[in-house]
N, C-alpha and C. Protein backbone atom coordinates (compact mmCIF):
# COMPACT_ATOMS: atom_id res chain seq x y z
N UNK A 1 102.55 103.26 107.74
CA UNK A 1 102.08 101.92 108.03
C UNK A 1 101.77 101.79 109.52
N UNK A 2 101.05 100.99 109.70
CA UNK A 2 99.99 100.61 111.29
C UNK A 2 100.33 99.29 111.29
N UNK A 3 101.34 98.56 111.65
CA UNK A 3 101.53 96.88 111.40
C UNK A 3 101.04 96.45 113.22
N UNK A 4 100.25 95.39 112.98
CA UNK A 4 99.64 94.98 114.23
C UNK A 4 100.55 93.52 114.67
N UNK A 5 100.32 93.11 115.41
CA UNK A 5 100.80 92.06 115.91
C UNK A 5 100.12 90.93 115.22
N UNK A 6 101.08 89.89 114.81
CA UNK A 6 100.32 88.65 114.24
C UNK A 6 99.49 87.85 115.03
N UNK A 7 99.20 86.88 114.56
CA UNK A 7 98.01 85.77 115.41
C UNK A 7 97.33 86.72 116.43
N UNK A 8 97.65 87.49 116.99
CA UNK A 8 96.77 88.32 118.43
C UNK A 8 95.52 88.77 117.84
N UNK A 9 95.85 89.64 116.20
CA UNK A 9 94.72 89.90 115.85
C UNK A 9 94.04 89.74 114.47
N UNK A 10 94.17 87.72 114.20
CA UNK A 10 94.19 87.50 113.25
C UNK A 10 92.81 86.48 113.74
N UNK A 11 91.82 86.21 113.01
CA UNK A 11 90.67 85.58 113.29
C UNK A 11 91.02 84.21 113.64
N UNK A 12 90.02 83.85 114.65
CA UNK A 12 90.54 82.18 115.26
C UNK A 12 90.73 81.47 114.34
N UNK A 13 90.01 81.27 113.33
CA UNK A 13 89.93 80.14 112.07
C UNK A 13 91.65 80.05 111.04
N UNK A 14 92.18 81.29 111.17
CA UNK A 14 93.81 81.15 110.92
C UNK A 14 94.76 80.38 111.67
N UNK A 15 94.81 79.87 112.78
CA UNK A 15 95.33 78.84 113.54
C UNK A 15 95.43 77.68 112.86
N UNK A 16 94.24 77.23 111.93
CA UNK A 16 94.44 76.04 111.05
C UNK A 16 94.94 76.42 110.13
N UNK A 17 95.15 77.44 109.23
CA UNK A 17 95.29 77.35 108.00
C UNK A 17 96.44 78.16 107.38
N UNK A 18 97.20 78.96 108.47
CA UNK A 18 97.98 79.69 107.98
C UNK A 18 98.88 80.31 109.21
N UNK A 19 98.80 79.66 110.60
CA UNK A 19 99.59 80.17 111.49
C UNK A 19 101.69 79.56 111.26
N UNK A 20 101.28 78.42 111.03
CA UNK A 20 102.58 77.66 110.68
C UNK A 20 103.63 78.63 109.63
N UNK A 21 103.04 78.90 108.75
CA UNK A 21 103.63 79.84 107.93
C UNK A 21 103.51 81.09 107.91
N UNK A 22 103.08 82.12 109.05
CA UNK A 22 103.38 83.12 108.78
C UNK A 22 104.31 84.14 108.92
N UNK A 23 104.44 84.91 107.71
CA UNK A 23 105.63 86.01 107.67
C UNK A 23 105.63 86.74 109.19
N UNK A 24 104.70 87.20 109.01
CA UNK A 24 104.71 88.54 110.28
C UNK A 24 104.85 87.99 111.50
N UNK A 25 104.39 86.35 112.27
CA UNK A 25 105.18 86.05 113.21
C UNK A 25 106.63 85.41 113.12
N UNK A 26 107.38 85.67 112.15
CA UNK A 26 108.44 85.22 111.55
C UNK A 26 108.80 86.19 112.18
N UNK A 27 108.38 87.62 111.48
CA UNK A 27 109.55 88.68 111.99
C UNK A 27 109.28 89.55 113.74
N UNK A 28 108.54 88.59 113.95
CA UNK A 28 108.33 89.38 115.73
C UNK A 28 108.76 88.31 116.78
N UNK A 29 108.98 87.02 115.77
CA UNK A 29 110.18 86.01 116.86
C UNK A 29 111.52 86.38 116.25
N UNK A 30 111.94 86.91 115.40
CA UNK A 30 113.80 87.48 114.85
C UNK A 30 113.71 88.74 115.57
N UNK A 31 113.05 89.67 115.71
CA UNK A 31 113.28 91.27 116.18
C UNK A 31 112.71 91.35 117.31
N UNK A 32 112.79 91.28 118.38
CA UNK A 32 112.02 92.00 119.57
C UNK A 32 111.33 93.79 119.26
N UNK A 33 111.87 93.91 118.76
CA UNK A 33 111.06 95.89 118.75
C UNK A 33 110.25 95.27 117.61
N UNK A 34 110.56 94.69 116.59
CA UNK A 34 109.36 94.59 115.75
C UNK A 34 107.66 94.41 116.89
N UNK A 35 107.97 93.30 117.63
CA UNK A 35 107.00 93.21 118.40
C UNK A 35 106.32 93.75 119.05
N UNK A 36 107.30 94.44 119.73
CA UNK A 36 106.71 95.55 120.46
C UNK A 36 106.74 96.46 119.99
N UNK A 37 106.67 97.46 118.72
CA UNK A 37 106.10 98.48 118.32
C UNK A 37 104.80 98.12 117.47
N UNK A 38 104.58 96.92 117.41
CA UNK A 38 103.33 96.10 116.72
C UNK A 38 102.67 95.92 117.80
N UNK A 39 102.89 95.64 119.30
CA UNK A 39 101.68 95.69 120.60
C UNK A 39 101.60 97.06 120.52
N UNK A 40 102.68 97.77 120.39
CA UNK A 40 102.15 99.30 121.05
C UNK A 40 101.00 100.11 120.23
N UNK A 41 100.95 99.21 118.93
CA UNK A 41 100.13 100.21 117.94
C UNK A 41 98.58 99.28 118.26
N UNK A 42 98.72 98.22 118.23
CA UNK A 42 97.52 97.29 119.06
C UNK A 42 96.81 98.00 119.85
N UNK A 43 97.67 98.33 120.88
CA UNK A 43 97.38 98.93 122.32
C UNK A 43 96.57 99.92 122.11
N UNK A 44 96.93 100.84 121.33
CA UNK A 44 96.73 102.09 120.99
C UNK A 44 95.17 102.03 119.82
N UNK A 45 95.28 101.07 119.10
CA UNK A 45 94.12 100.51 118.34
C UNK A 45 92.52 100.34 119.31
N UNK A 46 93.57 99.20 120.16
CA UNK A 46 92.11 99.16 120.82
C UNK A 46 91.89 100.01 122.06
N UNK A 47 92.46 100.69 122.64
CA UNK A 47 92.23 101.54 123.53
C UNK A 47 92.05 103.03 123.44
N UNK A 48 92.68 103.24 122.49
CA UNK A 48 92.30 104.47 122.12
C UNK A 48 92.32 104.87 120.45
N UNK A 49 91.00 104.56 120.05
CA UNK A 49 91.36 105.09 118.22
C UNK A 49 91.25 106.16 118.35
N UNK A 50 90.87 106.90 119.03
CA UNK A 50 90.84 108.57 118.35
C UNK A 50 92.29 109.28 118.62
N UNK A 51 93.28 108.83 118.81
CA UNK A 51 94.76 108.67 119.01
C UNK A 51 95.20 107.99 118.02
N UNK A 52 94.92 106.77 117.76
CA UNK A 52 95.55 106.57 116.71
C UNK A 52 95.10 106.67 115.27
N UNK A 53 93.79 107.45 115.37
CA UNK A 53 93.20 108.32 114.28
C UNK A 53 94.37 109.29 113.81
N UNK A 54 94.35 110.31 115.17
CA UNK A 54 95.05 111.18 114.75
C UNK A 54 96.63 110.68 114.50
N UNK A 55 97.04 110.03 115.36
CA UNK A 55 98.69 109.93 114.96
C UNK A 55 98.94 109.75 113.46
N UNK A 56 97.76 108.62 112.95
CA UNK A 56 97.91 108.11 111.27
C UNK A 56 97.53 109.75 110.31
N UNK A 57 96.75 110.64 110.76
CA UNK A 57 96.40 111.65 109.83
C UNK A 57 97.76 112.29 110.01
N UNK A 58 97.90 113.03 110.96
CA UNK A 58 99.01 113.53 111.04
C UNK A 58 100.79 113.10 110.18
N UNK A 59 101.24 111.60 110.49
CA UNK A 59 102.01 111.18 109.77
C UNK A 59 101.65 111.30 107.73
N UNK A 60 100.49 111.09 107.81
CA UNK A 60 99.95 111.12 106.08
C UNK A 60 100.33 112.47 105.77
N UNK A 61 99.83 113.40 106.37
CA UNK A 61 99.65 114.76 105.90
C UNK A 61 101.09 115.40 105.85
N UNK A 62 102.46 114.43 106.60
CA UNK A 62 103.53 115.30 106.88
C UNK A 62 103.85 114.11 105.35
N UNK A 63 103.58 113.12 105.24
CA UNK A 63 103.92 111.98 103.92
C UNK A 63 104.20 111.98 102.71
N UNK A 64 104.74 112.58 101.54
CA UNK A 64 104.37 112.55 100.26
C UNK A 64 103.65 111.02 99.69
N UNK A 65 103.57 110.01 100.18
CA UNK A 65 103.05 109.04 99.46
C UNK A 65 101.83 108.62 99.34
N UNK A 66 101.36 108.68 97.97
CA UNK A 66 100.21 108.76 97.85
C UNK A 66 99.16 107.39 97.77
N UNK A 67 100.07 106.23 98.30
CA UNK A 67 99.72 105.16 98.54
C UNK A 67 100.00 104.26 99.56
N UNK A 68 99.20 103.59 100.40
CA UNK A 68 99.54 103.96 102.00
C UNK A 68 98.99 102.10 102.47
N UNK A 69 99.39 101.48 103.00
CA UNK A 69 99.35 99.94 103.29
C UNK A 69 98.77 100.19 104.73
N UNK A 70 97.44 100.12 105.31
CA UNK A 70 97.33 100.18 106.69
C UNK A 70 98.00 99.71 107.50
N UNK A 71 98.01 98.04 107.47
CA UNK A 71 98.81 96.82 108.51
C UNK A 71 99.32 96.19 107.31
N UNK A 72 100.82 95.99 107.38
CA UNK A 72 101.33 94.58 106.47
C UNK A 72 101.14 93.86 107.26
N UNK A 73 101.55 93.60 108.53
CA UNK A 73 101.20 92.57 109.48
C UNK A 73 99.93 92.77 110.44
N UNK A 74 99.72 91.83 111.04
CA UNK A 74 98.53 91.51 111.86
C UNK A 74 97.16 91.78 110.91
N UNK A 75 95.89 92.04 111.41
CA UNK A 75 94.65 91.51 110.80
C UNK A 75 93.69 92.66 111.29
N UNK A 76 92.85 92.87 110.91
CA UNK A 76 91.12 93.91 111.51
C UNK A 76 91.12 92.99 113.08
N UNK A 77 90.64 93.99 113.61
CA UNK A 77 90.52 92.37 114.84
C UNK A 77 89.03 93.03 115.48
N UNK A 78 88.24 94.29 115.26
CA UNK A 78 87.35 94.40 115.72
C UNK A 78 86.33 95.49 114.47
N UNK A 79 85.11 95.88 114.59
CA UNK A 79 84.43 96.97 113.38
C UNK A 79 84.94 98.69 113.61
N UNK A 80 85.20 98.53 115.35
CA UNK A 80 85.84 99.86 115.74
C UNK A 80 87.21 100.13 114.72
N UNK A 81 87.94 99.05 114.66
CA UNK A 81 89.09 99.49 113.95
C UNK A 81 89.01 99.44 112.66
N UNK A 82 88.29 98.73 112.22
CA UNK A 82 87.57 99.25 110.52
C UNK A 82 86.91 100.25 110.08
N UNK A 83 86.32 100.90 111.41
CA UNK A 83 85.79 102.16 111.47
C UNK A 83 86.88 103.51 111.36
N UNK A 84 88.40 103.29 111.84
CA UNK A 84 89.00 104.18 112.05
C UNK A 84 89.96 104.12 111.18
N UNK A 85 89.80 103.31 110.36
CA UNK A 85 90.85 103.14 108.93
C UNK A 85 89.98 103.86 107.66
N UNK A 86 88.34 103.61 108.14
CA UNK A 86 87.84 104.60 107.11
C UNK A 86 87.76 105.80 107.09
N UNK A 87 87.41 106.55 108.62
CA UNK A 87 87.88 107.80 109.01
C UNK A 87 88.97 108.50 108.33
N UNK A 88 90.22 107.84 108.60
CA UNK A 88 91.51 107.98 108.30
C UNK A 88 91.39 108.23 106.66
N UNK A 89 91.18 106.89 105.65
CA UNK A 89 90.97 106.46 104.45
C UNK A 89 90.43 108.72 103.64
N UNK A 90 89.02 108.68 104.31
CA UNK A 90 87.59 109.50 104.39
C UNK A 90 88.70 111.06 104.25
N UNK A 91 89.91 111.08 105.48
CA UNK A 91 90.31 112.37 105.16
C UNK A 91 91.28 112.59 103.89
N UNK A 92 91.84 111.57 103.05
CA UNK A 92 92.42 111.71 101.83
C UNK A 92 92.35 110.78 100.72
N UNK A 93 90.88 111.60 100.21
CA UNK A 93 90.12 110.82 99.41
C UNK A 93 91.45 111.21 98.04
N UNK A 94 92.49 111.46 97.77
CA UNK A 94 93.05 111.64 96.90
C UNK A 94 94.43 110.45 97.15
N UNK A 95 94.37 109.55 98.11
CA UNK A 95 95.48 108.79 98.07
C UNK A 95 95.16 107.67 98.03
N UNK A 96 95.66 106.48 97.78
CA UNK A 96 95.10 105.10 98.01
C UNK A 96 95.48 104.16 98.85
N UNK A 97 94.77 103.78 99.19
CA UNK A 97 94.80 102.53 100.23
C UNK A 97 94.39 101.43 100.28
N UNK A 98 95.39 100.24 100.39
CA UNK A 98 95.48 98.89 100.19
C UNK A 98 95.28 98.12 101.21
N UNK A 99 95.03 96.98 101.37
CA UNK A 99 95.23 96.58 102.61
C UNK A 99 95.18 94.82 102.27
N UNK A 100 95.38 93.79 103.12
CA UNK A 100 94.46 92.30 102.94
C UNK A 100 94.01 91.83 103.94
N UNK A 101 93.38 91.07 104.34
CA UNK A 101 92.43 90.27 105.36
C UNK A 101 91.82 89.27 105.38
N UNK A 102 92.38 88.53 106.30
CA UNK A 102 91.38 87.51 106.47
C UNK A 102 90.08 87.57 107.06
N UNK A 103 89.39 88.47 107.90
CA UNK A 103 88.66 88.61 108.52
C UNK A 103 87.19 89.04 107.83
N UNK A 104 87.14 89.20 106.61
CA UNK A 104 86.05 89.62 106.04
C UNK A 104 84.60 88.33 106.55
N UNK A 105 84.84 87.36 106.45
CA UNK A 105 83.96 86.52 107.36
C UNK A 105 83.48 87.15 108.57
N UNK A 106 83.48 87.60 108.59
CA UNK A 106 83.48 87.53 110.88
C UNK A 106 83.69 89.38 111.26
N UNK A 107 83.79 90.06 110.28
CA UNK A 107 83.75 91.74 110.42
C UNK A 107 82.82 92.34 109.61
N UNK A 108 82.86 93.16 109.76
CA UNK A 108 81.59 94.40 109.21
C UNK A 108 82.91 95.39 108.40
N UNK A 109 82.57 94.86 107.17
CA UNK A 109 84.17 95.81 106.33
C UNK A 109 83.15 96.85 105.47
N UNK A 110 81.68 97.17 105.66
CA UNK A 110 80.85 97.73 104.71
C UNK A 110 81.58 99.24 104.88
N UNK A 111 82.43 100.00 105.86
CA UNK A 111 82.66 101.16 105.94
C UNK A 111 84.06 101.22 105.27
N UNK A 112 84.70 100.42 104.77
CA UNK A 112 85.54 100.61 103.83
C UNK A 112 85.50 99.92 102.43
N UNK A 113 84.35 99.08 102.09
CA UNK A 113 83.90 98.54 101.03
C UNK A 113 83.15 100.06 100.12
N UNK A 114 82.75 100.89 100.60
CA UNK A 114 82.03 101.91 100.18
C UNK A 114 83.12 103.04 99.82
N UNK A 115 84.44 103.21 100.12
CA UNK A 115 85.11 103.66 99.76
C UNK A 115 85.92 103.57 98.60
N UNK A 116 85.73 104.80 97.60
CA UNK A 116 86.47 104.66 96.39
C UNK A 116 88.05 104.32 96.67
N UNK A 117 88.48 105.33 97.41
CA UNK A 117 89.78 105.33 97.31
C UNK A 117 90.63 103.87 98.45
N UNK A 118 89.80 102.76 98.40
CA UNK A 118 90.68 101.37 99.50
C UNK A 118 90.18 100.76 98.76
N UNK A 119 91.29 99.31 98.64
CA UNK A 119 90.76 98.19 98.21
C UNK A 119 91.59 97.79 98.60
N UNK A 120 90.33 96.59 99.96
CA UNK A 120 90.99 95.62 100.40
C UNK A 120 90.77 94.35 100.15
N UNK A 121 91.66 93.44 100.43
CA UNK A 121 91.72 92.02 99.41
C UNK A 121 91.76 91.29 100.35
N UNK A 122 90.87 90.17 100.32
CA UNK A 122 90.86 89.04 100.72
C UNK A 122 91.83 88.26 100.49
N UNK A 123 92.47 87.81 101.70
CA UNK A 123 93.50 87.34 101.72
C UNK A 123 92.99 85.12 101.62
N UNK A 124 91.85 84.72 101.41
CA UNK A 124 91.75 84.01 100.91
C UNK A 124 90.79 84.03 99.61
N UNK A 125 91.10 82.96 98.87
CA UNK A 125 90.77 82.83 97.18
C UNK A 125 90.04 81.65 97.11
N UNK A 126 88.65 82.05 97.22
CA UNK A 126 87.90 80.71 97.53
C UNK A 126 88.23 79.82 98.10
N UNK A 127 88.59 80.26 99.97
CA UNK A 127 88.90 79.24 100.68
C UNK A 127 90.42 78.85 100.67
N UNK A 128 91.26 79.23 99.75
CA UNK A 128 92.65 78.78 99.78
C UNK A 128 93.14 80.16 100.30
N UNK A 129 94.38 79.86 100.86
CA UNK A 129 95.39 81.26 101.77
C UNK A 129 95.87 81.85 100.16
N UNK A 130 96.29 82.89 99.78
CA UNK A 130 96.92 83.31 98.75
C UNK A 130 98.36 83.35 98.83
N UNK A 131 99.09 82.65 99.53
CA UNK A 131 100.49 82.28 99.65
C UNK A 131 100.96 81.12 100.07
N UNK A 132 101.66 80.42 99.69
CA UNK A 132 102.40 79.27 99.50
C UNK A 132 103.43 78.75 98.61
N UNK A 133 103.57 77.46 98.13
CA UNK A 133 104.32 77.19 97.73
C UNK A 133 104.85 76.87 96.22
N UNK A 134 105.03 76.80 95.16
CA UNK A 134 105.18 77.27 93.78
C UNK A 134 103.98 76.18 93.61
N UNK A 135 103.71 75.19 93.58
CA UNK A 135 102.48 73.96 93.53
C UNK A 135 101.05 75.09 93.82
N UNK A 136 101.11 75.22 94.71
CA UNK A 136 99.72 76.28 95.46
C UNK A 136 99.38 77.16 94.51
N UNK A 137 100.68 77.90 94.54
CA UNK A 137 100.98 79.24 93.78
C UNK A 137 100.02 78.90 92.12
N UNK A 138 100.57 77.84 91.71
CA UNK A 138 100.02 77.82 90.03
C UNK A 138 98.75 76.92 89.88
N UNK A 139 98.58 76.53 91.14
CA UNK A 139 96.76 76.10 90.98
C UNK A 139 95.72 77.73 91.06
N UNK A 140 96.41 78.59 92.28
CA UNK A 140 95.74 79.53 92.52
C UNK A 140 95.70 80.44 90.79
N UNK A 141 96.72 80.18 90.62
CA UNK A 141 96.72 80.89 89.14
C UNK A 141 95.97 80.58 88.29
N UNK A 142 96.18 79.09 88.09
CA UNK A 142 95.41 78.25 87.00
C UNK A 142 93.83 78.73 87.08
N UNK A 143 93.10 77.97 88.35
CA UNK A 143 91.74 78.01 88.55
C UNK A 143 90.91 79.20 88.90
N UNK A 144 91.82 80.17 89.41
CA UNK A 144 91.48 81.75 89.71
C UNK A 144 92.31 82.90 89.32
N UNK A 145 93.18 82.54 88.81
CA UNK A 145 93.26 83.92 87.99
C UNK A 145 94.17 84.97 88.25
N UNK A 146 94.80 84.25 89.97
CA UNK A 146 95.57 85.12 91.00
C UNK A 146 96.64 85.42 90.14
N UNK A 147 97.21 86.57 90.46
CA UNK A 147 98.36 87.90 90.34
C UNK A 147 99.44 87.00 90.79
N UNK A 148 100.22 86.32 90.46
CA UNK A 148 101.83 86.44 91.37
C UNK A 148 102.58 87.56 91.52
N UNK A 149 102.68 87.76 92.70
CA UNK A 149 103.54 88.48 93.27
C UNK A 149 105.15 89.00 92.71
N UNK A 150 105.60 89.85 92.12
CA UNK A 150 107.29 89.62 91.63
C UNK A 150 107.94 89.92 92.99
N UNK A 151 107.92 90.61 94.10
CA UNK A 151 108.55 90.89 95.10
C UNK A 151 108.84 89.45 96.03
N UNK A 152 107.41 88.78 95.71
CA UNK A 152 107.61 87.35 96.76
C UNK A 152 108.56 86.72 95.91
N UNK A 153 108.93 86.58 94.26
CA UNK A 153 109.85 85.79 93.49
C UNK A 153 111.05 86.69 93.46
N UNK A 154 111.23 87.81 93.55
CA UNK A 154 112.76 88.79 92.88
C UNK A 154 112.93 88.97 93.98
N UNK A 155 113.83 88.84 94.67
CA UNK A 155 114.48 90.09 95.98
C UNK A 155 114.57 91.67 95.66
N UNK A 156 115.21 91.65 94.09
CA UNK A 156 115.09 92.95 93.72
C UNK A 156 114.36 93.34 93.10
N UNK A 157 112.66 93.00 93.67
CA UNK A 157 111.57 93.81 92.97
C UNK A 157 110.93 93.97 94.11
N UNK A 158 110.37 95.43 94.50
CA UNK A 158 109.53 96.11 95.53
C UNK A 158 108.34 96.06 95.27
N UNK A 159 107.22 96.11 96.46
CA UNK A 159 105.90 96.20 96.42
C UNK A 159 106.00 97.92 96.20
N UNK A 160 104.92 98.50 95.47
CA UNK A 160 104.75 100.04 95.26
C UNK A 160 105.64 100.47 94.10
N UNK A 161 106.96 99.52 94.02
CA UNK A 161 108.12 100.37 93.11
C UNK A 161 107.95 99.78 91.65
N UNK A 162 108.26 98.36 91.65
CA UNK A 162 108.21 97.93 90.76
C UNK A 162 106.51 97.07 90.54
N UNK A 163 105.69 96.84 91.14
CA UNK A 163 104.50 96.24 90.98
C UNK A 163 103.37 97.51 92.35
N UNK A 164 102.24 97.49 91.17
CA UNK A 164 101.08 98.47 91.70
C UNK A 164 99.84 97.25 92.06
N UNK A 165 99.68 96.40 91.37
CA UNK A 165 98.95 95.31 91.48
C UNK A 165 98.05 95.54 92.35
N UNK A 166 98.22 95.04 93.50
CA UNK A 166 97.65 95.86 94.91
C UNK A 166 97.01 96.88 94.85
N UNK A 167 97.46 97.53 94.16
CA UNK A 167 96.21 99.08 94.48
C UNK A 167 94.99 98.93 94.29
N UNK A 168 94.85 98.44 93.23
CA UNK A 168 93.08 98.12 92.44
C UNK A 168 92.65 96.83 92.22
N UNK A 169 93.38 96.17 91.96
CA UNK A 169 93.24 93.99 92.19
C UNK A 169 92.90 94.00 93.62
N UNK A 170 92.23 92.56 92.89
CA UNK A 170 92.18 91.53 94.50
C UNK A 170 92.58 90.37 94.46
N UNK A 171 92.97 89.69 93.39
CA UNK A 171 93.54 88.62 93.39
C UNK A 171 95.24 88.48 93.65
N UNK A 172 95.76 88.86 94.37
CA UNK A 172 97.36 88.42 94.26
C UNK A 172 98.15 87.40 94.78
N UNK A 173 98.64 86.52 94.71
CA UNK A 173 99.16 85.67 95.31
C UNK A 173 101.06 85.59 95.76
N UNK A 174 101.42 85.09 97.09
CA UNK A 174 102.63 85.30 97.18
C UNK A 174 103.29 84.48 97.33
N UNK A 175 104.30 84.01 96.83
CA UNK A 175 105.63 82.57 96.99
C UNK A 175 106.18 82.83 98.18
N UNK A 176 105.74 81.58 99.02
CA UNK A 176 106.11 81.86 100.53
C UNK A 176 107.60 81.37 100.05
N UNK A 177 108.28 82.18 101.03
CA UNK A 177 110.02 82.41 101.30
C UNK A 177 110.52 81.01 102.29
């Protein structure tokens, strides 16, 4: 995993609609190293991808898992770094890769839209955030069709372990905590 820093590299238009509630600046105001190993991979994002090209091939290739979450936290924040997740994606066309985003508005995602092996999900559902509150949760269901999440409802159900959903969907929705 590549987890970026929240709001830093999450599109301006999230300030209205989903900064109040989010997980990932939840956990970089409780942990200080969360934070800062989320700038350092930033850092490293935008200053040097062909570094953090390689650091991500390298960790995969030492990895058995054949299913791989780019960022749980933070967002695409430029086409360079969508460019280097497909690179990455491009050298193991035999594993899969998930990802969500808000940024599909406002980025150039055509270099990982063309890829068999990623599917990334829009992290809004016609305009609504895909997480909230059990009310949210069963309109998003009702009128679109969205996935609930069992990990956002069970404590003891894992993303990857007990639900694949994610791999090949795009609709999922999560019960904010």
């Amino acid at each position: 995993m590549w987890p970026l820093p929240a709001r830093k590299t999450c599109p301006e238009y999230c300030k209205k609609i989903c900064w109040k509630n989010c997980f990932a600046w939840k956990a970089e105001r409780i942990w200080p190293d969360v934070k800062l190993h989320r700038a350092v991979n930033y850092h490293l994002a935008s200053t040097a991808p062909k570094l953090m090209i390689e650091l991500n091939v390298r960790q995969m290739r030492r990895s058995k898992l054949e299913v791989y979450r780019p960022h749980p936290a933070g967002d695409f924040f430029n086409n360079q770094y969508i460019r280097s997740w497909a690179t990455i994606a491009k050298e193991f066309p035999e594993k899969t890769f998930y990802t969500m985003t808000k940024a599909l508005p406002v980025l150039n995602f055509k270099p990982l839209l063309k890829l068999d092996n990623f599917n990334l999900i829009d992290s809004m559902i016609d305009g609504h955030v895909n997480f909230g509150n059990a009310e949210h949760i069963h309109m998003l269901q009702e009128e679109y069709g969205a996935f609930l999440c069992p990990a956002s409802v069970d404590k003891k159900k894992f993303c990857n372990v007990d639900c694949t959903y994610c791999h090949t969907n795009s609709t999922p929705a999560f019960l904010q905590h």
